[in-house]
C-alpha atoms as a PDB file:
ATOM      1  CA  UNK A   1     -15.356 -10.089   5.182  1.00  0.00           C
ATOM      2  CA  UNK A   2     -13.976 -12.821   6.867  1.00  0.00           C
ATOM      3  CA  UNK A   3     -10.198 -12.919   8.547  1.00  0.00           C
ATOM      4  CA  UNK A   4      -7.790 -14.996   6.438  1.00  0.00           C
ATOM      5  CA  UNK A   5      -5.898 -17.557   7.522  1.00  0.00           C
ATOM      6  CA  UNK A   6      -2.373 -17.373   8.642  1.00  0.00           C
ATOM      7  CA  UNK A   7      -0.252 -13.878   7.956  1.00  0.00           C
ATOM      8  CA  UNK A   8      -1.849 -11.838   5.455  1.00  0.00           C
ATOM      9  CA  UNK A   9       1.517 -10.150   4.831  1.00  0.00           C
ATOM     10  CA  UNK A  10       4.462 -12.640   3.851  1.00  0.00           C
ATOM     11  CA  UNK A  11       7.857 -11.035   4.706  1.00  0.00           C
ATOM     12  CA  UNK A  12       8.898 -10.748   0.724  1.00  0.00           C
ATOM     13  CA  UNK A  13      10.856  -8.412  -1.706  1.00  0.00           C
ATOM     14  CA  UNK A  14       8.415  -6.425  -4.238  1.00  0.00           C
ATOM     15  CA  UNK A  15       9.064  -7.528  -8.053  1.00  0.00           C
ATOM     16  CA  UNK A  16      11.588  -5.405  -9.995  1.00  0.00           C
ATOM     17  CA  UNK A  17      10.433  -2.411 -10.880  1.00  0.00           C
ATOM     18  CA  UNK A  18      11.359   1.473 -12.406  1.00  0.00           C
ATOM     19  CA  UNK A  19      10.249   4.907 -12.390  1.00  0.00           C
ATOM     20  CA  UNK A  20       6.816   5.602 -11.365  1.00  0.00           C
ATOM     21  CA  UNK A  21       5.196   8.686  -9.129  1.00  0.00           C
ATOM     22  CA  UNK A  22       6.960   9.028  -5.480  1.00  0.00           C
ATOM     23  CA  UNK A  23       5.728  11.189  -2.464  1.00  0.00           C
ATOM     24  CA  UNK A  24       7.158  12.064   0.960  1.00  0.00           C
ATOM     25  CA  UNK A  25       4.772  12.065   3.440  1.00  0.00           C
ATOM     26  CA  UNK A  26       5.537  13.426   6.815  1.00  0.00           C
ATOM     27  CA  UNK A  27       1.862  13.245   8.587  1.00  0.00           C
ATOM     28  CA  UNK A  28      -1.410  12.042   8.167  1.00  0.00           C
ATOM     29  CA  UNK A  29      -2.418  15.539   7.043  1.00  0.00           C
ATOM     30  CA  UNK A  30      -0.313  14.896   3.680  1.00  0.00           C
ATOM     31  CA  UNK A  31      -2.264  11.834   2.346  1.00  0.00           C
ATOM     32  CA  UNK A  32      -5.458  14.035   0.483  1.00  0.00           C
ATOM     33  CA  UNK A  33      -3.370  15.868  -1.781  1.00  0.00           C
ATOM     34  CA  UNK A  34      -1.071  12.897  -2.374  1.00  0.00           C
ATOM     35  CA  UNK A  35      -4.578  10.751  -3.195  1.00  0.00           C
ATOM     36  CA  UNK A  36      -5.824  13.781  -5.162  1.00  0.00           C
ATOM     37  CA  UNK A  37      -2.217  13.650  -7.250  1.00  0.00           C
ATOM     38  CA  UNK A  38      -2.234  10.363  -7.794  1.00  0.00           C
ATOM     39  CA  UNK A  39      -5.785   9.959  -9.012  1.00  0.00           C
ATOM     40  CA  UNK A  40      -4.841  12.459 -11.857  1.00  0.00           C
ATOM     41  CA  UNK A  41      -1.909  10.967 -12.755  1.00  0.00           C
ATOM     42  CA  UNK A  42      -3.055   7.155 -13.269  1.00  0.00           C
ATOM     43  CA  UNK A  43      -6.858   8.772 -14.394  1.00  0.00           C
ATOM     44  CA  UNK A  44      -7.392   7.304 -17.934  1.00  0.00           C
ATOM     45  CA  UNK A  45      -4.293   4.946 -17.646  1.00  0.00           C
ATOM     46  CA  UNK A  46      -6.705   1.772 -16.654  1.00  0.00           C
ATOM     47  CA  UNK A  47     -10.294   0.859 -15.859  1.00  0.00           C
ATOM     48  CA  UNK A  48     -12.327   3.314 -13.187  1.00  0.00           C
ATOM     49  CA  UNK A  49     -12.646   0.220 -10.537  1.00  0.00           C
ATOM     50  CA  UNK A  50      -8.689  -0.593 -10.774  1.00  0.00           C
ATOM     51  CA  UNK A  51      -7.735   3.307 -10.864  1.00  0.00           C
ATOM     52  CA  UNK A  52      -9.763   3.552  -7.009  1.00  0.00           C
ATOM     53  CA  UNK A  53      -8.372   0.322  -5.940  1.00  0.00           C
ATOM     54  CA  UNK A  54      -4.304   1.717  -6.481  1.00  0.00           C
ATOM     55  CA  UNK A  55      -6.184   4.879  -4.727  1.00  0.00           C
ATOM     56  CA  UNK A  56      -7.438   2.845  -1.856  1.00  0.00           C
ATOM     57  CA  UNK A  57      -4.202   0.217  -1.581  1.00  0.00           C
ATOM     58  CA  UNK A  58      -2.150   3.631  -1.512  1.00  0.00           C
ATOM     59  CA  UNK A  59      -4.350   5.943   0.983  1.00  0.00           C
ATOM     60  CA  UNK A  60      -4.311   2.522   3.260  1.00  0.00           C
ATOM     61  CA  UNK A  61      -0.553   1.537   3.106  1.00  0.00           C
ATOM     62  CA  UNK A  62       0.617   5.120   3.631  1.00  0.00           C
ATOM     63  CA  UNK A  63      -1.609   5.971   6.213  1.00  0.00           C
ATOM     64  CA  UNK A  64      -0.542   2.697   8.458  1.00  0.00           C
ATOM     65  CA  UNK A  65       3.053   4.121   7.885  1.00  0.00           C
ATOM     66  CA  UNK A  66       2.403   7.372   9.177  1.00  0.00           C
ATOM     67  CA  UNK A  67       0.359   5.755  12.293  1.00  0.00           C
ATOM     68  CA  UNK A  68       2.115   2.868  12.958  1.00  0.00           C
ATOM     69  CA  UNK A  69       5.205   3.467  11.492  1.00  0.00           C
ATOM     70  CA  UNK A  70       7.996   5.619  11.621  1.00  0.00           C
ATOM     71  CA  UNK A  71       8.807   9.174   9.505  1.00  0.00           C
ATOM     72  CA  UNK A  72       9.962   9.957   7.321  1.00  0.00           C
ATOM     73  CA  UNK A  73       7.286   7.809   4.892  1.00  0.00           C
ATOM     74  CA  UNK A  74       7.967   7.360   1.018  1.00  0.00           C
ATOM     75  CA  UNK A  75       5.500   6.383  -1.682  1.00  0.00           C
ATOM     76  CA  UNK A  76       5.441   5.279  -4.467  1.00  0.00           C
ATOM     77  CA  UNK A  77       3.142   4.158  -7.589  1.00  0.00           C
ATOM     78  CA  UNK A  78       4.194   2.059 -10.505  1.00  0.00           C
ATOM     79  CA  UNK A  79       3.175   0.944 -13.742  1.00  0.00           C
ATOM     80  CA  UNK A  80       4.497  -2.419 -15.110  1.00  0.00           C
ATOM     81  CA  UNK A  81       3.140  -4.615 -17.081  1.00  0.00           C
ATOM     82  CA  UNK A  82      -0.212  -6.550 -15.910  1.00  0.00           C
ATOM     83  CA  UNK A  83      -0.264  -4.532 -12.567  1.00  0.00           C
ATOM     84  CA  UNK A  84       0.220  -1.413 -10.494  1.00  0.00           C
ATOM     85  CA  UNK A  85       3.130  -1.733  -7.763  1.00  0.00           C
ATOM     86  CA  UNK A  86       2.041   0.034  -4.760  1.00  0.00           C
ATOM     87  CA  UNK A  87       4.707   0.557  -2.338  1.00  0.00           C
ATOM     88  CA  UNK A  88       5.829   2.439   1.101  1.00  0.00           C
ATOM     89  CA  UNK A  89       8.427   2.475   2.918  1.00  0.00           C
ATOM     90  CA  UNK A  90       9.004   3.635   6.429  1.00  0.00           C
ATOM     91  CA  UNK A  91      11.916   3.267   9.242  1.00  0.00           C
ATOM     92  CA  UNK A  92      10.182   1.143  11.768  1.00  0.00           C
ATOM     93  CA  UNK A  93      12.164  -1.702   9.982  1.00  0.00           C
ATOM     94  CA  UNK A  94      11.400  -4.317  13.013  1.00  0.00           C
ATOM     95  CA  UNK A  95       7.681  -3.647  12.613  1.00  0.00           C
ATOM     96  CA  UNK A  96       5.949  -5.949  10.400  1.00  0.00           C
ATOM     97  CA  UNK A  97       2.247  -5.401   8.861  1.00  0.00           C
ATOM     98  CA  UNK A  98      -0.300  -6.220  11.737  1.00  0.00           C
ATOM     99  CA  UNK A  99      -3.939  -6.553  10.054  1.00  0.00           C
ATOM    100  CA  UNK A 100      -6.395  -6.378  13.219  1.00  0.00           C
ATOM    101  CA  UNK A 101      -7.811  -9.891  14.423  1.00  0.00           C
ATOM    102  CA  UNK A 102     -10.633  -9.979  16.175  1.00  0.00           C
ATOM    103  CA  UNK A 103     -12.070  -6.219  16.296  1.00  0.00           C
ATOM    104  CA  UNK A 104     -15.206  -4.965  15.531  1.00  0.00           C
ATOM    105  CA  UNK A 105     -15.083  -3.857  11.889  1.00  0.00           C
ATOM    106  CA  UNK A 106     -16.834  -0.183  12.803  1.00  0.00           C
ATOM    107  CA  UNK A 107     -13.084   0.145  15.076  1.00  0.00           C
ATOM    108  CA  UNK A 108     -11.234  -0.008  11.325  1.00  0.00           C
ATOM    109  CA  UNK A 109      -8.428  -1.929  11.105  1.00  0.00           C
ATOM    110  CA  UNK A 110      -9.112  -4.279   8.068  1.00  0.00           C
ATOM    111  CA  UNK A 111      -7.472  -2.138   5.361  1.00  0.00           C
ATOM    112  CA  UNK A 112      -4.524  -4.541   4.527  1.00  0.00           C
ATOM    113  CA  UNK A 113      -7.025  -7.573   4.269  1.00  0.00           C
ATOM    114  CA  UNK A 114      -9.092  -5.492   1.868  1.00  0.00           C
ATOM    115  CA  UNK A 115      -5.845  -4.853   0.462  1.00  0.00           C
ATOM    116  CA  UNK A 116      -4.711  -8.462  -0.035  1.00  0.00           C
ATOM    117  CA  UNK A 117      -7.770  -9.557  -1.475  1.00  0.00           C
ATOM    118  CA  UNK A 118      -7.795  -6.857  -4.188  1.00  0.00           C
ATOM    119  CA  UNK A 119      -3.864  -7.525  -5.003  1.00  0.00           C
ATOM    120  CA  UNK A 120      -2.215 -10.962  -6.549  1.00  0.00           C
ATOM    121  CA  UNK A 121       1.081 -10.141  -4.613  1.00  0.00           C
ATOM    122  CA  UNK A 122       1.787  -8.405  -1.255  1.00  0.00           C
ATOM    123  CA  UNK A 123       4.354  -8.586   1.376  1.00  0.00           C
ATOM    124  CA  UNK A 124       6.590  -6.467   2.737  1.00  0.00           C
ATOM    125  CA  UNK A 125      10.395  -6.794   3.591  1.00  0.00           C
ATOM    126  CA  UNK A 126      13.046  -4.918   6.079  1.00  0.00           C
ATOM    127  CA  UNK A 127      16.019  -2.983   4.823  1.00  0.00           C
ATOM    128  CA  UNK A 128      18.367  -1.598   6.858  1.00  0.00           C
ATOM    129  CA  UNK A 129      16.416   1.054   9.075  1.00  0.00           C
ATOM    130  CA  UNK A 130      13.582   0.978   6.804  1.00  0.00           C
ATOM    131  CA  UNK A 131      11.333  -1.809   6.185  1.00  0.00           C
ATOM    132  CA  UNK A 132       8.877  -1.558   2.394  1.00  0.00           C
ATOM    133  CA  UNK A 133       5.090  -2.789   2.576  1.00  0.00           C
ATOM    134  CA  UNK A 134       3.907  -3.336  -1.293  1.00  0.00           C
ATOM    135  CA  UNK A 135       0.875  -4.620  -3.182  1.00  0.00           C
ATOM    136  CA  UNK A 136       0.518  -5.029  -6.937  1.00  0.00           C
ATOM    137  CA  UNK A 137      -2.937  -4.500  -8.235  1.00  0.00           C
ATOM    138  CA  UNK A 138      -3.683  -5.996 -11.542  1.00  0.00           C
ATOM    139  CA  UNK A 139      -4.575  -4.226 -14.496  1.00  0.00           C
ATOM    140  CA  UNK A 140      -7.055  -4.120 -16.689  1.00  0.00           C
ATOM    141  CA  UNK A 141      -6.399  -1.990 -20.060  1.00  0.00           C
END
């Protein structure tokens, strides 16, 4: 996988949006029965591959909160029409989305270009003292 060009993450509000499944997370050690929740919940709701890539765009975002970010973290999956909205929020409002350039891929660090090339929107905006990182990964049913 090649780096993109320019900022992967455009500094942009999340499209309108209701309801949906929400999680606080408070440390890393949260994430596997959030994942484990959410994979029941969306589980017959769209096609296998789409159902692990709102898994995936979830497990990533909200673990780059909890790391990079600041607590408390909040979660949250919703279904609209054509896509999934992925979204977390943390309160390091002043810290935008930094995909890794340049490192060894066995180091980690490309989960929000996997991320962006799985979603047709993603950005991320700052809110008062929290700032919200979001994807929307299309559907398939």
């Amino acid at each position: 996988m090649s780096e993109p060009s320019g900022t992967p993450w455009p500094s942009r509000v999340a499209p309108d949006s209701v309801g949906g499944w929400h999680w606080d997370l408070d440390e890393l050690g949260d994430l596997p029965q959030a994942r484990s929740e959410l994979r029941a919940r969306i589980q017959g709701r769209d096609a296998v591959e789409v159902s692990e890539q709102v898994v995936l765009s979830f497990d990533e975002m909200a673990s780059n909160a909890l790391r990079h970010g600041r607590a408390p973290v909040k979660a949250c999956v919703r279904e609209a029409p054509g896509h999934w909205l992925v979204e977390v929020q943390d309160h390091a409002a002043t810290r935008a989305p930094a995909p890794a350039v340049g490192r060894d891929p066995a180091l980690g660090g490309l989960g929000l270009y996997i991320i962006a090339d799985m979603a047709t929107e993603h950005g991320w905006w700052p809110d008062g003292e929290t700032k919200s990182v979001w994807a929307t990964i299309p559907r398939r049913r």
